[in-house]
C-alpha atoms as a PDB file:
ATOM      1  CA  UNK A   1     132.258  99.153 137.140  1.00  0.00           C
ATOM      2  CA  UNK A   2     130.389  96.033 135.547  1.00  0.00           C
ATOM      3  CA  UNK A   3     130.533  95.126 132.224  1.00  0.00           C
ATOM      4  CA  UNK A   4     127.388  95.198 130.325  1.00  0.00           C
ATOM      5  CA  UNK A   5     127.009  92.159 128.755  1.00  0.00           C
ATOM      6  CA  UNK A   6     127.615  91.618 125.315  1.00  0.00           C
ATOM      7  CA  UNK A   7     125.311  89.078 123.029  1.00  0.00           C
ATOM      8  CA  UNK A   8     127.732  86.702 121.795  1.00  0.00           C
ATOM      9  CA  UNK A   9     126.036  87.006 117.926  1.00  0.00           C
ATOM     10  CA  UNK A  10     124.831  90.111 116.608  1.00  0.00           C
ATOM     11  CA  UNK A  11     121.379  90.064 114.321  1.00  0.00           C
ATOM     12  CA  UNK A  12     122.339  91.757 111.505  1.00  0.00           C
ATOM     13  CA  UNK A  13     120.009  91.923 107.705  1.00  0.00           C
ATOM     14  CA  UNK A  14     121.289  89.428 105.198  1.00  0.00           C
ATOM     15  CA  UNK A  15     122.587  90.476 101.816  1.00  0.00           C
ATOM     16  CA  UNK A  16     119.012  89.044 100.613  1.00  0.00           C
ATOM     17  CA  UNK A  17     117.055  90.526 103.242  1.00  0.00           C
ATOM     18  CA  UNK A  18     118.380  93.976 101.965  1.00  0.00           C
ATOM     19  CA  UNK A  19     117.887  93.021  98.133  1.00  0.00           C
ATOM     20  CA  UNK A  20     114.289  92.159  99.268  1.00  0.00           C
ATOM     21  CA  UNK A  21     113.636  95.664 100.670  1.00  0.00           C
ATOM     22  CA  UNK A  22     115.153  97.159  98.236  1.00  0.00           C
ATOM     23  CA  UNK A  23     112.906  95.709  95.775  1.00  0.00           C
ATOM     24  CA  UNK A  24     110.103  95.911  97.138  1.00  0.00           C
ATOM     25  CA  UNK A  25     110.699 100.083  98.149  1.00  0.00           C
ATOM     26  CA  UNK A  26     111.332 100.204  93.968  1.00  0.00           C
ATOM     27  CA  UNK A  27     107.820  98.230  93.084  1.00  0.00           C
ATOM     28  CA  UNK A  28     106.161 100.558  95.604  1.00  0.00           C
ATOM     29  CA  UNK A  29     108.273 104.100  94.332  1.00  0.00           C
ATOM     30  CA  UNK A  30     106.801 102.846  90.826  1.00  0.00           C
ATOM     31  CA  UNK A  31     103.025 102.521  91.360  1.00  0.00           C
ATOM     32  CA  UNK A  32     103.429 105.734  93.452  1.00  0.00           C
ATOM     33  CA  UNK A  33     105.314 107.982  90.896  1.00  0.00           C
ATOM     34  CA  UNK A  34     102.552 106.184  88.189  1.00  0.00           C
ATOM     35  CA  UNK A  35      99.469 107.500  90.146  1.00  0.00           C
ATOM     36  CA  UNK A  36     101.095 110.834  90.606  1.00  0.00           C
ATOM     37  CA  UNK A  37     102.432 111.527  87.329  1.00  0.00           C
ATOM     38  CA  UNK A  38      98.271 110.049  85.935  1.00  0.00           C
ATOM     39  CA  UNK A  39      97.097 112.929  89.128  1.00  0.00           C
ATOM     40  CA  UNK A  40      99.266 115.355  87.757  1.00  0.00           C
ATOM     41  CA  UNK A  41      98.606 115.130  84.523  1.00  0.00           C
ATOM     42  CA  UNK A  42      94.689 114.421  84.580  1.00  0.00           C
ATOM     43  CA  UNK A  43      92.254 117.338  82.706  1.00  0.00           C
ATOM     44  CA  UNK A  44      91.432 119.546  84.996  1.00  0.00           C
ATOM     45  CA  UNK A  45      87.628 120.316  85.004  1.00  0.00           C
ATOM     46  CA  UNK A  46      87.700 124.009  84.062  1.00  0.00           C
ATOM     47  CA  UNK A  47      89.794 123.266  80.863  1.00  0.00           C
ATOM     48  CA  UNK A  48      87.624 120.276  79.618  1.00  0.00           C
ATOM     49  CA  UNK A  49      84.633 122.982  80.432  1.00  0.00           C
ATOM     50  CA  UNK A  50      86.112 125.237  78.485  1.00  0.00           C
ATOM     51  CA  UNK A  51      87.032 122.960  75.862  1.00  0.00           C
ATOM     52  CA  UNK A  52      83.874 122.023  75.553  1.00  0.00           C
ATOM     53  CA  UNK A  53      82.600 125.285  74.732  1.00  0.00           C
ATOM     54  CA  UNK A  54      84.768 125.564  72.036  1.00  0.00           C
ATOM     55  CA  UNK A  55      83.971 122.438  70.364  1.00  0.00           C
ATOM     56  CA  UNK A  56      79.933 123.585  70.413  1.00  0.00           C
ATOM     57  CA  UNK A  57      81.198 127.073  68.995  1.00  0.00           C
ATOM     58  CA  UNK A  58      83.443 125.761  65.970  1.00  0.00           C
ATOM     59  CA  UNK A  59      80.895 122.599  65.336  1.00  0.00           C
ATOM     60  CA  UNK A  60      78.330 125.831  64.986  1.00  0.00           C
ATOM     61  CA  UNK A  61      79.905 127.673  63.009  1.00  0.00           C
ATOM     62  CA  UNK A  62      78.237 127.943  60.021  1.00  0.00           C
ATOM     63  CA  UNK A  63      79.204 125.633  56.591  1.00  0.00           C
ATOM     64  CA  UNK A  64      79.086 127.093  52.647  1.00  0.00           C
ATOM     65  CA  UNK A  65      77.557 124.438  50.413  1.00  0.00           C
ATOM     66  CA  UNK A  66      80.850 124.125  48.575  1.00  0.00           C
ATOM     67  CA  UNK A  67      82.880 123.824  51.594  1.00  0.00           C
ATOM     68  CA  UNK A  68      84.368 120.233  52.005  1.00  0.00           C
ATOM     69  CA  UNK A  69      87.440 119.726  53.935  1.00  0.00           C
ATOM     70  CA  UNK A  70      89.597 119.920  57.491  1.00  0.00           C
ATOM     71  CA  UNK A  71      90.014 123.359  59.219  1.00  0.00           C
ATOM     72  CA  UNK A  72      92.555 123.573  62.313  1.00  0.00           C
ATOM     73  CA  UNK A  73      91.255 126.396  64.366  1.00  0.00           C
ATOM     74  CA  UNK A  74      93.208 127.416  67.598  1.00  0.00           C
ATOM     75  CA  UNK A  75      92.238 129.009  71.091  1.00  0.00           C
ATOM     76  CA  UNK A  76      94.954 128.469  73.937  1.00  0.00           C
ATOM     77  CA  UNK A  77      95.803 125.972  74.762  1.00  0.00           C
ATOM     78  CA  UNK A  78      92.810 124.152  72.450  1.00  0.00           C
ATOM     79  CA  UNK A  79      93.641 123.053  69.012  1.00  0.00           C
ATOM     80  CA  UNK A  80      89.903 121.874  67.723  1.00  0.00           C
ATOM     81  CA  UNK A  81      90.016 119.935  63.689  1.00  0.00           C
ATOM     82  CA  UNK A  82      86.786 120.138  61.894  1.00  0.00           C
ATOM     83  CA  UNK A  83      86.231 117.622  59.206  1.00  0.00           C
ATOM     84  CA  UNK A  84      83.615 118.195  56.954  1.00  0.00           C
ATOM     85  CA  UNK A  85      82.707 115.694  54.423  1.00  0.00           C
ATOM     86  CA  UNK A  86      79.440 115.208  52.439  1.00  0.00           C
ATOM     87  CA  UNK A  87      77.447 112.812  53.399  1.00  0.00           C
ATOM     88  CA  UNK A  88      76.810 109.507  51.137  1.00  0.00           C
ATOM     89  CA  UNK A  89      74.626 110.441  48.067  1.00  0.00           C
ATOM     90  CA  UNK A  90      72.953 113.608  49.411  1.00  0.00           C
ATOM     91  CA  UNK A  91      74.349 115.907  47.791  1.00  0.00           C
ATOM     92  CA  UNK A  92      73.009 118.951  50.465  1.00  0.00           C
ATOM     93  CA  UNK A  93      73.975 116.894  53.393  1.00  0.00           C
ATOM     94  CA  UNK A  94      77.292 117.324  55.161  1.00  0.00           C
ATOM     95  CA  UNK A  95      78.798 115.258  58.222  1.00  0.00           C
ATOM     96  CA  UNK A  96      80.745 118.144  60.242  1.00  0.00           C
ATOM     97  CA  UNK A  97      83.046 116.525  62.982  1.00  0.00           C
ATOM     98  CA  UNK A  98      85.222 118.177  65.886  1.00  0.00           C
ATOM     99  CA  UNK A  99      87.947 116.813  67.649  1.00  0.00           C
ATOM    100  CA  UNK A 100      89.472 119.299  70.468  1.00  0.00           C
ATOM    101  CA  UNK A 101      93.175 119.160  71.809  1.00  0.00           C
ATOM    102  CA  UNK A 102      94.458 120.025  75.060  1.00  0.00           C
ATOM    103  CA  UNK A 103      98.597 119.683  75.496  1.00  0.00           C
ATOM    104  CA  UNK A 104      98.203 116.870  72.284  1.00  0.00           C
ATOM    105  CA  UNK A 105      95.320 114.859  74.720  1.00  0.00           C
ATOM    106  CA  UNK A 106      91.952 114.520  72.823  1.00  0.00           C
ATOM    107  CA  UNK A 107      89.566 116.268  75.663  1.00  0.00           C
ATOM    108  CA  UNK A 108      86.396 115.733  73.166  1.00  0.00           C
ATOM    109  CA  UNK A 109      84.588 115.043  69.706  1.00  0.00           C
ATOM    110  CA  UNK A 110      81.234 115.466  68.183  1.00  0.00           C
ATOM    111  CA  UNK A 111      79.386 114.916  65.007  1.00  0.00           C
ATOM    112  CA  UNK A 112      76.392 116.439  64.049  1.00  0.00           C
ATOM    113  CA  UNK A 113      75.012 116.595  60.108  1.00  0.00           C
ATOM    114  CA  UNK A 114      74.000 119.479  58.653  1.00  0.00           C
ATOM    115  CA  UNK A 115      72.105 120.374  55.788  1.00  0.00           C
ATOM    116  CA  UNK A 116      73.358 123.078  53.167  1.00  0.00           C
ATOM    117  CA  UNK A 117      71.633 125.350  50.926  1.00  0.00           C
ATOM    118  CA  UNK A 118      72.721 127.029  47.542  1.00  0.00           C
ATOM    119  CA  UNK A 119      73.496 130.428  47.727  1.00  0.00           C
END
């Protein structure tokens, strides 16, 4: 039987050659659990739809000439705030607002001015 022959030195890593690996597997495990967590939680396209939808249905909704104010209206999972303010020195003008929440992100607004009548 021969002996195989040995090499007198093994290679082995380096304590820094580790640490250097090690880092650089941690930068990459954060930019990919950064771009996952952004995929995961991105709108998906049938809420914001539907979201939409909503905001054109309360921003439509119809406004008494003595109404001034914020109303919270909710739809799940939307939460859509109306402001509605009167605009400068018209007096039968008023600036209606939306802003519509999905899971606390803002998925839209829109503005439109409206003019009132007396009843």
């Amino acid at each position: 039987m021969s002996k195989k022959s040995l090499p007198k030195r093994l290679k082995a890593s380096t304590l820094v050659e580790v640490l250097v690996s090690f880092s650089i597997i941690a930068i990459i495990f954060v930019l990919g659990s950064q771009l996952w967590s952004q995929a995961i939680l991105k709108q998906s396209p049938m809420y914001v739809f539907r979201g939409r939808a909503f905001i054109r249905e309360v921003i439509d909704k119809p406004v008494h000439p003595n109404e001034v104010g914020i109303d919270t209206m909710k739809r799940m999972p939307f939460v859509c705030i109306r402001h509605i303010r009167p605009y400068q020195t018209e007096p039968y003008l008023r600036e209606v607002s939306v802003q519509c929440y999905w899971q606390n992100r803002l998925i839209g607004t829109r503005k439109r001015y409206i003019r009132v009548q007396d009843l």
